[in-house]
N, C-alpha and C. Protein backbone atom coordinates (compact mmCIF):
# COMPACT_ATOMS: atom_id res chain seq x y z
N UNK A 1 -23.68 23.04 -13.81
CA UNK A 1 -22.78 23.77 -12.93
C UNK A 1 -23.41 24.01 -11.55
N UNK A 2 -24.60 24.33 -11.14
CA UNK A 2 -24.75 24.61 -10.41
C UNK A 2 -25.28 23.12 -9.47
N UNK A 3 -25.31 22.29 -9.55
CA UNK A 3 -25.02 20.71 -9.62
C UNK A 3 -23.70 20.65 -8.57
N UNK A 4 -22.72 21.45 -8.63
CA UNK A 4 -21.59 21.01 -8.39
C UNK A 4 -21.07 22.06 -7.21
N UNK A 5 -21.74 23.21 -7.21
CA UNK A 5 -21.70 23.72 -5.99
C UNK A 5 -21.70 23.41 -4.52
N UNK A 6 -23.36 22.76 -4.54
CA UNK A 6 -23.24 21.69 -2.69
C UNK A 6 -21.73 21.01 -2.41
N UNK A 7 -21.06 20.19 -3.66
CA UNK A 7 -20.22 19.73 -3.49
C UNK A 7 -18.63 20.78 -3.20
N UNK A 8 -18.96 21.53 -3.57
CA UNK A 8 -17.76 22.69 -3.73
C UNK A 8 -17.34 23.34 -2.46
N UNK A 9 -18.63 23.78 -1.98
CA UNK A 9 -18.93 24.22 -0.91
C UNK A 9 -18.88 23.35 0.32
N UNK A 10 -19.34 21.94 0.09
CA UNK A 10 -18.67 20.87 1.28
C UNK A 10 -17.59 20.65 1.49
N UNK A 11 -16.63 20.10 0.38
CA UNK A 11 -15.59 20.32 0.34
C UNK A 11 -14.95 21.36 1.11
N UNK A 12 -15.46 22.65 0.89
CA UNK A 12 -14.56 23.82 1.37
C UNK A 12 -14.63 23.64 2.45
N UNK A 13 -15.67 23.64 2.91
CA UNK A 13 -16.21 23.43 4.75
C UNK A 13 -15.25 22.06 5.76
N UNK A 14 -14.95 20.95 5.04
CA UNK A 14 -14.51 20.54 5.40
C UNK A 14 -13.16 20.40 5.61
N UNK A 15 -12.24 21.44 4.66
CA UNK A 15 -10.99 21.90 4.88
C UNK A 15 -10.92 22.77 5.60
N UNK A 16 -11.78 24.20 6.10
CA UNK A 16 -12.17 24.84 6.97
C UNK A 16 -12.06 24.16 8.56
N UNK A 17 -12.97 23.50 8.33
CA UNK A 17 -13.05 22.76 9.64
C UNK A 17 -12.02 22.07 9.95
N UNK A 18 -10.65 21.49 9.04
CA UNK A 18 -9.53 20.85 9.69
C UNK A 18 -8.70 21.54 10.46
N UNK A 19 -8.96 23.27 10.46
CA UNK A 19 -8.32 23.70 11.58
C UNK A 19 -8.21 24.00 13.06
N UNK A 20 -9.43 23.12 13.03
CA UNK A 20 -9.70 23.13 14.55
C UNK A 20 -10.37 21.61 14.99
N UNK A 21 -10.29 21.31 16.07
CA UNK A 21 -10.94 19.65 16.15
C UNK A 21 -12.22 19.49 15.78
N UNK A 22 -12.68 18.85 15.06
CA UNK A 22 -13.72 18.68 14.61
C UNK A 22 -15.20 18.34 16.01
N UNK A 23 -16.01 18.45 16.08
CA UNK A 23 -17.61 18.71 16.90
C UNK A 23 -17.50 17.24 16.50
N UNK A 24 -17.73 15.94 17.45
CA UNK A 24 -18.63 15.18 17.28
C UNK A 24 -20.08 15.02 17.90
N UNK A 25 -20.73 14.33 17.53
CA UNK A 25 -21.85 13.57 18.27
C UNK A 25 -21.65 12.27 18.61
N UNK A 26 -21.43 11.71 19.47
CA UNK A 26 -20.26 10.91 19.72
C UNK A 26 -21.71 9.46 20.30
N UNK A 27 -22.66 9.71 20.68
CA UNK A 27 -23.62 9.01 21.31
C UNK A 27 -24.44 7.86 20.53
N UNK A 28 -24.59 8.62 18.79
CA UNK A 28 -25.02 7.50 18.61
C UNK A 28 -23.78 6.07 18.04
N UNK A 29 -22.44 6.74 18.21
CA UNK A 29 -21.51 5.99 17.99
C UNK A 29 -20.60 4.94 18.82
N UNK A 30 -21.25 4.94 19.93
CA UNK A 30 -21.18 4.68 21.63
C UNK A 30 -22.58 3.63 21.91
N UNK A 31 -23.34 3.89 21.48
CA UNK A 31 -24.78 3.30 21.57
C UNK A 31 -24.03 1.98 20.16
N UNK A 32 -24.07 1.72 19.45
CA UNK A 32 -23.83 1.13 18.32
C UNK A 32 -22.73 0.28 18.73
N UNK A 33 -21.34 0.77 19.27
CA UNK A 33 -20.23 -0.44 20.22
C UNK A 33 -21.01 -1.01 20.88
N UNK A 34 -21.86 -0.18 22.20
CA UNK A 34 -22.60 -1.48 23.10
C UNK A 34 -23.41 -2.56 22.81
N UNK A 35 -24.26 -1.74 21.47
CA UNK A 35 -25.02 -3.11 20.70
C UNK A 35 -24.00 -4.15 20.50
N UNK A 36 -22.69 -3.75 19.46
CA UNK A 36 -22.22 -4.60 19.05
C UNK A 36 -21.31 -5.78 19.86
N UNK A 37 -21.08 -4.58 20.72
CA UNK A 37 -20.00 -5.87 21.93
C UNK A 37 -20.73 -6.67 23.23
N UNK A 38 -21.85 -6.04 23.12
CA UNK A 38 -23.05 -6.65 24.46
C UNK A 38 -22.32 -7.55 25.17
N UNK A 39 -21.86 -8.78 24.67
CA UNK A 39 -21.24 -9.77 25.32
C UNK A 39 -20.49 -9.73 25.67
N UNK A 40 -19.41 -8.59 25.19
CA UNK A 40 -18.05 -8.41 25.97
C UNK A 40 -17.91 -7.55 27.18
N UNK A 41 -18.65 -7.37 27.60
CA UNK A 41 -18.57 -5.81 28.71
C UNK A 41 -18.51 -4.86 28.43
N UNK A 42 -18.56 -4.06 27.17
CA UNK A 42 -18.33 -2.93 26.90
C UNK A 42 -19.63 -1.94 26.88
N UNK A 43 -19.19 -1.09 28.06
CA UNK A 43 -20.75 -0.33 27.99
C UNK A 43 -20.63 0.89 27.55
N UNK A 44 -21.82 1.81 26.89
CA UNK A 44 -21.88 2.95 26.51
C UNK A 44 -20.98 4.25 27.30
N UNK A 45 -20.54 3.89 28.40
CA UNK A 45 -19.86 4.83 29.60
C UNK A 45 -18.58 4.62 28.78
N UNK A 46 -18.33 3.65 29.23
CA UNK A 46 -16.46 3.28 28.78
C UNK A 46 -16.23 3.81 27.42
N UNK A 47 -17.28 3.81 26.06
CA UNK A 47 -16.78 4.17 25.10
C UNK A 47 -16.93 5.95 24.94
N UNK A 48 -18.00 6.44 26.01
CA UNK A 48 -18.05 7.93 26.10
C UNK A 48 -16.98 8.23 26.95
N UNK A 49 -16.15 7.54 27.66
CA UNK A 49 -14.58 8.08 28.26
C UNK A 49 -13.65 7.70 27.09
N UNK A 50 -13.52 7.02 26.42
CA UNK A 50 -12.66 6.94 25.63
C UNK A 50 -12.82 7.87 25.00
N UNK A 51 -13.96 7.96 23.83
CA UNK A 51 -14.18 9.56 23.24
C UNK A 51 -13.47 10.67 23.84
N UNK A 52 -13.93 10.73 24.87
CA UNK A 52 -13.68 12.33 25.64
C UNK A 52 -11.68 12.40 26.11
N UNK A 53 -11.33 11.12 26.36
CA UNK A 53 -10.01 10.85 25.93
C UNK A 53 -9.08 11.83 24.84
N UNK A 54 -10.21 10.85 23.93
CA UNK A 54 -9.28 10.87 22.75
C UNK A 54 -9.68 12.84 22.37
N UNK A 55 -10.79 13.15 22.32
CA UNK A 55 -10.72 14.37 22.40
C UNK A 55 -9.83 15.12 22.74
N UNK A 56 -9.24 15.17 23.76
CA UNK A 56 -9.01 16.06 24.61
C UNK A 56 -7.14 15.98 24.55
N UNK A 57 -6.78 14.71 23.78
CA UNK A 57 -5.73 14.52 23.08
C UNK A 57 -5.54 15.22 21.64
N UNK A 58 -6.43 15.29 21.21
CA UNK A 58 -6.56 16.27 19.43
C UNK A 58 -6.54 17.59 20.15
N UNK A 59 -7.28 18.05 20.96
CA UNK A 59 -7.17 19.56 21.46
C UNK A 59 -5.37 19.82 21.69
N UNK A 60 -4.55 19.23 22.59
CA UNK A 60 -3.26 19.04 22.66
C UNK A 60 -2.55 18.98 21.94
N UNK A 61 -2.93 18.21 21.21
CA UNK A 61 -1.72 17.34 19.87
C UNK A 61 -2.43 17.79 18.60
N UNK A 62 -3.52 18.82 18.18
CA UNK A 62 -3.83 19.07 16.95
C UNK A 62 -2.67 19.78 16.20
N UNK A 63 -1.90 20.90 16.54
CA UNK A 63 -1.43 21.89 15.43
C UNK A 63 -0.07 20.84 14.98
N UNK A 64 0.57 19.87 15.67
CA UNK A 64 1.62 18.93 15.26
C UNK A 64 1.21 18.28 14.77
N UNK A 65 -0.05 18.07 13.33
CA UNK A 65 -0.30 17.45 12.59
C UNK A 65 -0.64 18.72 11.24
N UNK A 66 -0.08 17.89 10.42
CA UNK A 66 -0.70 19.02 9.06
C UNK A 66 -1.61 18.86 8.80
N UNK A 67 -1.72 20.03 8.16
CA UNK A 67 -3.53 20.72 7.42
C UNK A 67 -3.95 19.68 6.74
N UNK A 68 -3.34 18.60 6.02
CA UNK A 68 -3.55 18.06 4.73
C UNK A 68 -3.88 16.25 5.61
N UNK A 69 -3.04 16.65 6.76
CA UNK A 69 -3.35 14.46 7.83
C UNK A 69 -4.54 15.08 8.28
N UNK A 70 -5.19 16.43 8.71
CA UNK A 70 -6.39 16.89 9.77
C UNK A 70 -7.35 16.49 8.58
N UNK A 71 -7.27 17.39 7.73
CA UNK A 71 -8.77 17.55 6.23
C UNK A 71 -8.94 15.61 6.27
N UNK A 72 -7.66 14.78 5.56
CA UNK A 72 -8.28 13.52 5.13
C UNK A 72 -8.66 12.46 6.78
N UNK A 73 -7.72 13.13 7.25
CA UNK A 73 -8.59 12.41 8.46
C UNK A 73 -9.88 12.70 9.45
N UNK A 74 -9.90 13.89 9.01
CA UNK A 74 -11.29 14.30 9.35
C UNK A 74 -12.60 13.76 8.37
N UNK A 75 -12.47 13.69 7.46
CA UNK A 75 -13.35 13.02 6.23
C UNK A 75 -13.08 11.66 6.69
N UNK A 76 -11.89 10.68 7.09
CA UNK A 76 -12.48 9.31 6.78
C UNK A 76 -13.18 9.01 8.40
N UNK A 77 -13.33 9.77 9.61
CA UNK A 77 -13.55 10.07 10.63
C UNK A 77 -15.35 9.60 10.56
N UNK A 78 -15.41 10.44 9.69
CA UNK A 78 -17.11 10.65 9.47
C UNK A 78 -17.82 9.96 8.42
N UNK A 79 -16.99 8.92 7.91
CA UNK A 79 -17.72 7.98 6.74
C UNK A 79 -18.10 7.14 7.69
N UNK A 80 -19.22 6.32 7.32
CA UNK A 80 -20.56 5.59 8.19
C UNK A 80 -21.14 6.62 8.57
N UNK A 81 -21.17 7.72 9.38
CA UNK A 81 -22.31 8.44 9.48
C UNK A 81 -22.08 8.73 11.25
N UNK A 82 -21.18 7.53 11.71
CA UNK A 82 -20.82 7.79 13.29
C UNK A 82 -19.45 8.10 13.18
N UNK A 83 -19.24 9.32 13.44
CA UNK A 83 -17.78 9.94 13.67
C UNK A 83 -17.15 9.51 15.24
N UNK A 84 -15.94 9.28 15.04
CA UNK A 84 -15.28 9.45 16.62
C UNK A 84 -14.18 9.85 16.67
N UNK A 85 -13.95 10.57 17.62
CA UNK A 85 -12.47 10.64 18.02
C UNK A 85 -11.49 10.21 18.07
N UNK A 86 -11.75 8.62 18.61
CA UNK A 86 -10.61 7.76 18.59
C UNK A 86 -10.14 7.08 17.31
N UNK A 87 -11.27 7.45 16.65
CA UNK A 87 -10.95 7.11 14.77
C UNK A 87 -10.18 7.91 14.52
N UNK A 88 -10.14 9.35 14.79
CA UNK A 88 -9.78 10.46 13.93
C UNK A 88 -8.18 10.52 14.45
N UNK A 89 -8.13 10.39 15.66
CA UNK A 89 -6.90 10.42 16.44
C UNK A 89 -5.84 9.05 16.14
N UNK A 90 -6.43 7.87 16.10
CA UNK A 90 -5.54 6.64 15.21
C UNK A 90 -5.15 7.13 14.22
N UNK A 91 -6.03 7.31 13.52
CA UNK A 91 -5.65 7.98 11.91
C UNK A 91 -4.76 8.94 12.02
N UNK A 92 -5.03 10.23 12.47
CA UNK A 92 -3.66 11.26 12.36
C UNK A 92 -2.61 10.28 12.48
N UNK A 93 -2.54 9.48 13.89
CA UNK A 93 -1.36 8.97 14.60
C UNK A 93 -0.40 8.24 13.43
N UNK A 94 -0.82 7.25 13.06
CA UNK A 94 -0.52 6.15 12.12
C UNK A 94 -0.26 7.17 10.69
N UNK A 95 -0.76 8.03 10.18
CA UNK A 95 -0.53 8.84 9.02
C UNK A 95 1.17 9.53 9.34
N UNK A 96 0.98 10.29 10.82
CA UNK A 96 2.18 11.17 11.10
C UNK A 96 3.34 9.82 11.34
N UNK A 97 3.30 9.04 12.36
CA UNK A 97 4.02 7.67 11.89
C UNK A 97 4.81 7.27 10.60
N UNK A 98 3.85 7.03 10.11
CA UNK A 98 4.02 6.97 8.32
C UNK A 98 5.07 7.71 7.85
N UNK A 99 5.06 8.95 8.32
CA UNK A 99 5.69 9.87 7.56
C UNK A 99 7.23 9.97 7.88
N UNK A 100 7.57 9.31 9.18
CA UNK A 100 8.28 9.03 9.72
C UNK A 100 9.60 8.00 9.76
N UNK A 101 8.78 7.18 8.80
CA UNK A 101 9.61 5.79 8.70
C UNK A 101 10.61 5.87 8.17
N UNK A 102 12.07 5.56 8.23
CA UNK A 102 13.43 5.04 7.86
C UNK A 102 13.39 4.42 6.52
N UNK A 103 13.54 4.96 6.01
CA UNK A 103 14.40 4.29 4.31
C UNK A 103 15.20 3.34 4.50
N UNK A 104 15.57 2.60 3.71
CA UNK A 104 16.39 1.32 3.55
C UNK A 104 17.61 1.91 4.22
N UNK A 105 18.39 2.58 4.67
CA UNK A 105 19.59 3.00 4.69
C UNK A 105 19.61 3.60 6.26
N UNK A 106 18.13 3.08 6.85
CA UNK A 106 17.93 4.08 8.15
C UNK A 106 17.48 5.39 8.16
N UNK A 107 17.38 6.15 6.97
CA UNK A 107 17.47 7.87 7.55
C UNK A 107 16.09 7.70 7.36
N UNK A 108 15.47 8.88 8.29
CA UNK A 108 14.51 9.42 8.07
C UNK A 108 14.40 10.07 7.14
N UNK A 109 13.11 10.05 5.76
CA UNK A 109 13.01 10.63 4.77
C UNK A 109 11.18 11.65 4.74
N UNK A 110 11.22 11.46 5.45
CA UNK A 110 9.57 12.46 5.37
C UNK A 110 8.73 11.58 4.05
N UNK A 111 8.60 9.83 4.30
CA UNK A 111 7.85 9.02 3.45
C UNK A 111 6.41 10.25 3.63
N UNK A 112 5.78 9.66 2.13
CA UNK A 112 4.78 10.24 2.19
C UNK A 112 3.63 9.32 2.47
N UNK A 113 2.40 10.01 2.82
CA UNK A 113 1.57 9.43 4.14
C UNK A 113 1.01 8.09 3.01
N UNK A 114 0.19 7.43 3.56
CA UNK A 114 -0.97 6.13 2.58
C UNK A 114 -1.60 7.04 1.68
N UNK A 115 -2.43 8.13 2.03
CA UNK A 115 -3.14 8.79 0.84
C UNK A 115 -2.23 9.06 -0.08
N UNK A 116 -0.98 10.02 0.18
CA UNK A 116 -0.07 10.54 -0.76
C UNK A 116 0.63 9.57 -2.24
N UNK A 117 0.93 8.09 -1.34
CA UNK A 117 1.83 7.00 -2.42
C UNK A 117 0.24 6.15 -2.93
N UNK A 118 -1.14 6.82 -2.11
CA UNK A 118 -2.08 5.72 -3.04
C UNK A 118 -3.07 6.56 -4.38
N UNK A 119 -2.78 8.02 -4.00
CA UNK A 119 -3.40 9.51 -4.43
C UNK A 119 -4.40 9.72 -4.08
N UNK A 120 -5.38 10.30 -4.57
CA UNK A 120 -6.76 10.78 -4.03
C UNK A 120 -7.93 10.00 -4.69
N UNK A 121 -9.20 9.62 -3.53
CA UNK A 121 -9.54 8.76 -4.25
C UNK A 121 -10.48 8.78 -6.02
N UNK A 122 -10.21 10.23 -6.71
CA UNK A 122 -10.75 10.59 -7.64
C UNK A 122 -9.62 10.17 -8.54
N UNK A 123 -7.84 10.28 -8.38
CA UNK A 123 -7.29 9.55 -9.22
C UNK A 123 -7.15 8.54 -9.14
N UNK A 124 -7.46 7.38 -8.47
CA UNK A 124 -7.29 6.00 -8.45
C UNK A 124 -8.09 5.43 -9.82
């Protein structure tokens, strides 16, 4: 039991934290594009304006997303270990999208998001 606490307690923290935009460290995730695109022009500047972009779009556009698109998109945000903004902000986008889409018949039905019709990844 007590095994299962760290996890309990992360968990909690990280539903906690979906109510507000999540803190990145955004540098070593910016450093890692320029490695990877070297050849294309993409320099560490351009991907620290995009960041700060996309930031500053979640500050705006956070509370028109639910508690439940913030928590899983805040978690898949931060898998690899380099979190970004513009991850976290696609993701809401494309989730709230989702939710959006027209049924065979046209109407809007409040589809439920990719996590919801795929479940969580402990029931898969």
């Amino acid at each position: 039991m007590p095994a299962l606490l760290p996890i309990i307690l992360a968990g909690s923290h990280i539903w906690l934290a979906a109510d507000q935009v999540p803190q990145f460290n955004v540098e070593p995730t910016c450093r890692a594009v320029h490695q990877a695109t070297s050849g294309l022009k993409r320099d560490e500047a351009g991907c620290k304006r995009d960041e700060l972009t996309a930031q500053n779009k979640l500050k705006q556009e956070w509370d028109g997303f639910s508690a439940d698109q913030r928590a899983h998109c805040s978690r898949l945000s931060m898998l690899g270990g380099s979190p970004s903004y513009v991850e976290l902000l696609t993701c809401l986008e494309i989730d709230k999208a989702a939710k959006n889409l027209p049924d065979r018949n046209g109407e809007t039905t409040g589809q439920p998001s990719i996590e919801d019709r795929a479940g969580s990844p402990t029931e898969r």
